[in-house]
C-alpha atoms as a PDB file:
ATOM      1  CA  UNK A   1     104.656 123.575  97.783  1.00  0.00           C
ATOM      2  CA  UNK A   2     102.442 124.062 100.938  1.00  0.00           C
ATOM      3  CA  UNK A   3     103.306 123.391 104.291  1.00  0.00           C
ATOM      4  CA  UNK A   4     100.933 123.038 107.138  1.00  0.00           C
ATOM      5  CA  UNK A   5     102.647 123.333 110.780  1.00  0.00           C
ATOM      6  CA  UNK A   6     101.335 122.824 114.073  1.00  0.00           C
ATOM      7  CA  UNK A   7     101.834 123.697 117.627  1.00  0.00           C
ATOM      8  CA  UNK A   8     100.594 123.838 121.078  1.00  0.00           C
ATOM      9  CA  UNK A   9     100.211 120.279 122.200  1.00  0.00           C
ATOM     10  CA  UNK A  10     101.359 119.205 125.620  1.00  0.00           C
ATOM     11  CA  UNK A  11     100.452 117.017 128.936  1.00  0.00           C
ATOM     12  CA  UNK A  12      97.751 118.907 130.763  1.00  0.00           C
ATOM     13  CA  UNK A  13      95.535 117.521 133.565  1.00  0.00           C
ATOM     14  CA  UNK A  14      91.979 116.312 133.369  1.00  0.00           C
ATOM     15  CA  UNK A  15      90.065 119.544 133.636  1.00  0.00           C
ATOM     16  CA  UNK A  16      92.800 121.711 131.934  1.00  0.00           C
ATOM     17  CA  UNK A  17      92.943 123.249 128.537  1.00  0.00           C
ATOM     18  CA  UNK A  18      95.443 123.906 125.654  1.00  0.00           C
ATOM     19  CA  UNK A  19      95.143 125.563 122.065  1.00  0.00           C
ATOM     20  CA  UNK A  20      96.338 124.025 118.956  1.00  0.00           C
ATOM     21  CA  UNK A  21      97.319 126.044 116.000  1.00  0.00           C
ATOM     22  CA  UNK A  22      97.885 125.408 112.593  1.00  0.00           C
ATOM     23  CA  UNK A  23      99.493 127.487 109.970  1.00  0.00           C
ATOM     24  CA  UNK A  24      99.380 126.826 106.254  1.00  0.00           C
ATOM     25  CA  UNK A  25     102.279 128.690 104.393  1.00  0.00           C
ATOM     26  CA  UNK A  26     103.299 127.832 100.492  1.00  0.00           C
ATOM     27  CA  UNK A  27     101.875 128.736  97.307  1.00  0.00           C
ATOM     28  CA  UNK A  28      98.002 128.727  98.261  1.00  0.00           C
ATOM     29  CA  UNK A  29      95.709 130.860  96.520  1.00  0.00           C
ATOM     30  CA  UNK A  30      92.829 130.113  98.779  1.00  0.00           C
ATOM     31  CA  UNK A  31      91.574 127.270 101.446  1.00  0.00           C
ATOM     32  CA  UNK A  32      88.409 125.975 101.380  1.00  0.00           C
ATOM     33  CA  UNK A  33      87.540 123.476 104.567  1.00  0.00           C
ATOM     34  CA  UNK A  34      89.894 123.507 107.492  1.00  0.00           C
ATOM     35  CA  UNK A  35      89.821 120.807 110.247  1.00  0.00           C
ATOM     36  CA  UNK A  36      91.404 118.795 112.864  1.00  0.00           C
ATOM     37  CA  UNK A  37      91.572 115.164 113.482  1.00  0.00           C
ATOM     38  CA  UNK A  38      93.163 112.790 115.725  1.00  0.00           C
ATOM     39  CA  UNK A  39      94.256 109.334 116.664  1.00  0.00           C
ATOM     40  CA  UNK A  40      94.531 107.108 119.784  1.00  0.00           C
ATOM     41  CA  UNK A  41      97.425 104.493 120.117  1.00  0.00           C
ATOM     42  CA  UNK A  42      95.154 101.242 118.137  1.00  0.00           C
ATOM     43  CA  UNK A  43      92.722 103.057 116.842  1.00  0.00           C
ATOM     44  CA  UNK A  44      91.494 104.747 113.741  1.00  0.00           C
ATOM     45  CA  UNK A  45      91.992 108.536 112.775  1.00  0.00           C
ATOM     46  CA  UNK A  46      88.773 110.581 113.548  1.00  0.00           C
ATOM     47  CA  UNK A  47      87.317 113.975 113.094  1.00  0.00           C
ATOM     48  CA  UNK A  48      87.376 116.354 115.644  1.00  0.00           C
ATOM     49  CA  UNK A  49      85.908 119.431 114.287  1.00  0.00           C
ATOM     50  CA  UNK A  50      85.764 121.281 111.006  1.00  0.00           C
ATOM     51  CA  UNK A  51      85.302 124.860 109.934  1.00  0.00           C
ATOM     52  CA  UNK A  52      84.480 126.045 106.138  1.00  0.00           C
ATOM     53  CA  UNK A  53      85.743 129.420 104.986  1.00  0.00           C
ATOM     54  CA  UNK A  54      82.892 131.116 105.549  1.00  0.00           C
ATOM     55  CA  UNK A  55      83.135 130.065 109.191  1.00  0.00           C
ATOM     56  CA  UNK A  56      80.497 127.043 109.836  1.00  0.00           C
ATOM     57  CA  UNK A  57      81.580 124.735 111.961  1.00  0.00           C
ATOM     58  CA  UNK A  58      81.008 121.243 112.659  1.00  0.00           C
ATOM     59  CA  UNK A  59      82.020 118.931 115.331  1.00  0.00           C
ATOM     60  CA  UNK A  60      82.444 114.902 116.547  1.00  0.00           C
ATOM     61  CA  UNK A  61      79.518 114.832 120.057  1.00  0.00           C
ATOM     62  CA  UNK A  62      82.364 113.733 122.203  1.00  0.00           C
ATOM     63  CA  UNK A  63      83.622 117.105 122.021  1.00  0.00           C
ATOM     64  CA  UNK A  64      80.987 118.727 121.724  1.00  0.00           C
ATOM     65  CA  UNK A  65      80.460 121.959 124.348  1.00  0.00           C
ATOM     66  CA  UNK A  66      84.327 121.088 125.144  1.00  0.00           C
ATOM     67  CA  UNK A  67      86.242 122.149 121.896  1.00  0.00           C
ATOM     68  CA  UNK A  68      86.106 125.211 119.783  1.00  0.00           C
ATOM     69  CA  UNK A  69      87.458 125.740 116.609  1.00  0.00           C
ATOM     70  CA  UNK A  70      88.150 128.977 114.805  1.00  0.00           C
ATOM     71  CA  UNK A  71      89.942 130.324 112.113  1.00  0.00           C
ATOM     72  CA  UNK A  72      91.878 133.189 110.571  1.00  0.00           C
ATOM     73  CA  UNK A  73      91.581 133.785 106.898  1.00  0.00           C
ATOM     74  CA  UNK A  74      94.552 136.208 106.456  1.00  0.00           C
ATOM     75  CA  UNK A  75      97.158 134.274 108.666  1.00  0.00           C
ATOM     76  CA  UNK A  76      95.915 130.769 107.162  1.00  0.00           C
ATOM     77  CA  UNK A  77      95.908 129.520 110.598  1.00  0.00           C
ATOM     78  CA  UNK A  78      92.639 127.281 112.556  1.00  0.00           C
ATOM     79  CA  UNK A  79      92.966 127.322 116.099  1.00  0.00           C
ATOM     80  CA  UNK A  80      91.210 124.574 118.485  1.00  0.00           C
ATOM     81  CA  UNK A  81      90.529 125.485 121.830  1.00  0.00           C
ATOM     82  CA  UNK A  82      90.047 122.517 124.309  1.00  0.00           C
ATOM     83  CA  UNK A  83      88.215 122.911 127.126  1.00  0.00           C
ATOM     84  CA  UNK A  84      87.924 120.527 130.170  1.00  0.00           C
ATOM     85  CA  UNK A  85      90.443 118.392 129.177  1.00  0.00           C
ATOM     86  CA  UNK A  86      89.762 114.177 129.283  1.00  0.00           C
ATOM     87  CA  UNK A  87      92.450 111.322 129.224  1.00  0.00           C
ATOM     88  CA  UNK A  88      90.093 109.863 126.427  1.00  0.00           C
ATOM     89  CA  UNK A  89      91.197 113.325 124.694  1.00  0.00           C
ATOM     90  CA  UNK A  90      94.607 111.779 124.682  1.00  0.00           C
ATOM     91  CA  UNK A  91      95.918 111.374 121.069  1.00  0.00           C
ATOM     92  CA  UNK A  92      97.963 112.859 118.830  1.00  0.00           C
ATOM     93  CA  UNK A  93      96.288 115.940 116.758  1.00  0.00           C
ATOM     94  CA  UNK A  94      96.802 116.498 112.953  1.00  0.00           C
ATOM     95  CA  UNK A  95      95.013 119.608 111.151  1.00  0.00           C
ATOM     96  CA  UNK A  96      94.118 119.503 107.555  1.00  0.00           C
ATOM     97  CA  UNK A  97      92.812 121.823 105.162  1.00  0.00           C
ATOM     98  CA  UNK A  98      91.792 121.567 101.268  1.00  0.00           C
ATOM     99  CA  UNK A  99      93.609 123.935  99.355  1.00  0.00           C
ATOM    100  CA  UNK A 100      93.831 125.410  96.671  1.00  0.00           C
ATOM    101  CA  UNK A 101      97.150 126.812  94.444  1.00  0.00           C
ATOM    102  CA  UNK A 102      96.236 128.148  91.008  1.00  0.00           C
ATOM    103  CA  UNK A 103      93.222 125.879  89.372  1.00  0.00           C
ATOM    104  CA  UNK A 104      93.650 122.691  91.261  1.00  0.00           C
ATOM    105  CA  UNK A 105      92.413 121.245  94.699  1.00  0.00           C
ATOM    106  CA  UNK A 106      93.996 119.041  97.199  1.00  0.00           C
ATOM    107  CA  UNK A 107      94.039 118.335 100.917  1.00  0.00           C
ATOM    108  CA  UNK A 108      96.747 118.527 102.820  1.00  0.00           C
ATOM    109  CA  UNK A 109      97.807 117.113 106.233  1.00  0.00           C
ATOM    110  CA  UNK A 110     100.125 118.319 109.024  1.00  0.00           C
ATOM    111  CA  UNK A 111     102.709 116.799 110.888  1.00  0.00           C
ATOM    112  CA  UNK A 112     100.948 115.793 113.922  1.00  0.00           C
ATOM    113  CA  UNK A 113     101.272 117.650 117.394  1.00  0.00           C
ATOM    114  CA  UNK A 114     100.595 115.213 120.613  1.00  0.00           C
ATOM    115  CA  UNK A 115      98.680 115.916 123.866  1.00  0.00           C
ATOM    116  CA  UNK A 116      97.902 113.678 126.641  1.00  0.00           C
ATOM    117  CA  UNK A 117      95.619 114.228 129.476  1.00  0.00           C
ATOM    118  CA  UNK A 118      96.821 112.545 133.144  1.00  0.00           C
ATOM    119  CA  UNK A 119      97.412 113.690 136.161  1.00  0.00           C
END
């Protein structure tokens, strides 16, 4: 079975920063894309940023120059650092990663980690 578990989410200020981690653990023989997503109270999930294994990244424009996401291939862990902190940022944060254990694919979702920009 395969686990993904995050951490790092919090109430910061507008302007502030936090890191998110997430660490895969189970019976994975490799990952493929790793990302993070995230959804406001009434509305939909969305992507935040993505990062393939060979360490191209991709992310939504709203967090663009703001958010940085990185990854670390023998720890099965992404990281997103978040930069200058908005209240729109406000939601709760799930990673997810596609993974792989033996000859079969599948993506797999954390548990959610919240943060929440006010002052």
């Amino acid at each position: 079975q395969v686990q993904l578990v995050e951490s790092g989410g919090g109430l910061v200020q507008p302007g502030g920063s936090l890191r998110l981690s997430c660490a895969a653990s189970g019976s994975i023989r490799s990952i493929d894309t790793m990302g993070w997503y995230r959804q406001a109270p009434g509305k939909q999930r969305e992507l935040v940023a993505t990062i393939t294994n060979g360490g191209t990244s991709n992310y939504a424009d709203s967090v663009k120059g703001r958010f940085t996401i990185s990854r670390d291939n023998v720890k099965n862990t992404v990281y997103l650092q978040m930069n200058n902190l908005k209240p729109e940022d406000t939601a709760v944060y799930y990673c997810n990663a596609d993974i792989w254990m033996g000859l079969y694919r599948r993506g797999y979702w954390g548990q959610g980690t919240q943060v929440t920009v006010s002052s």
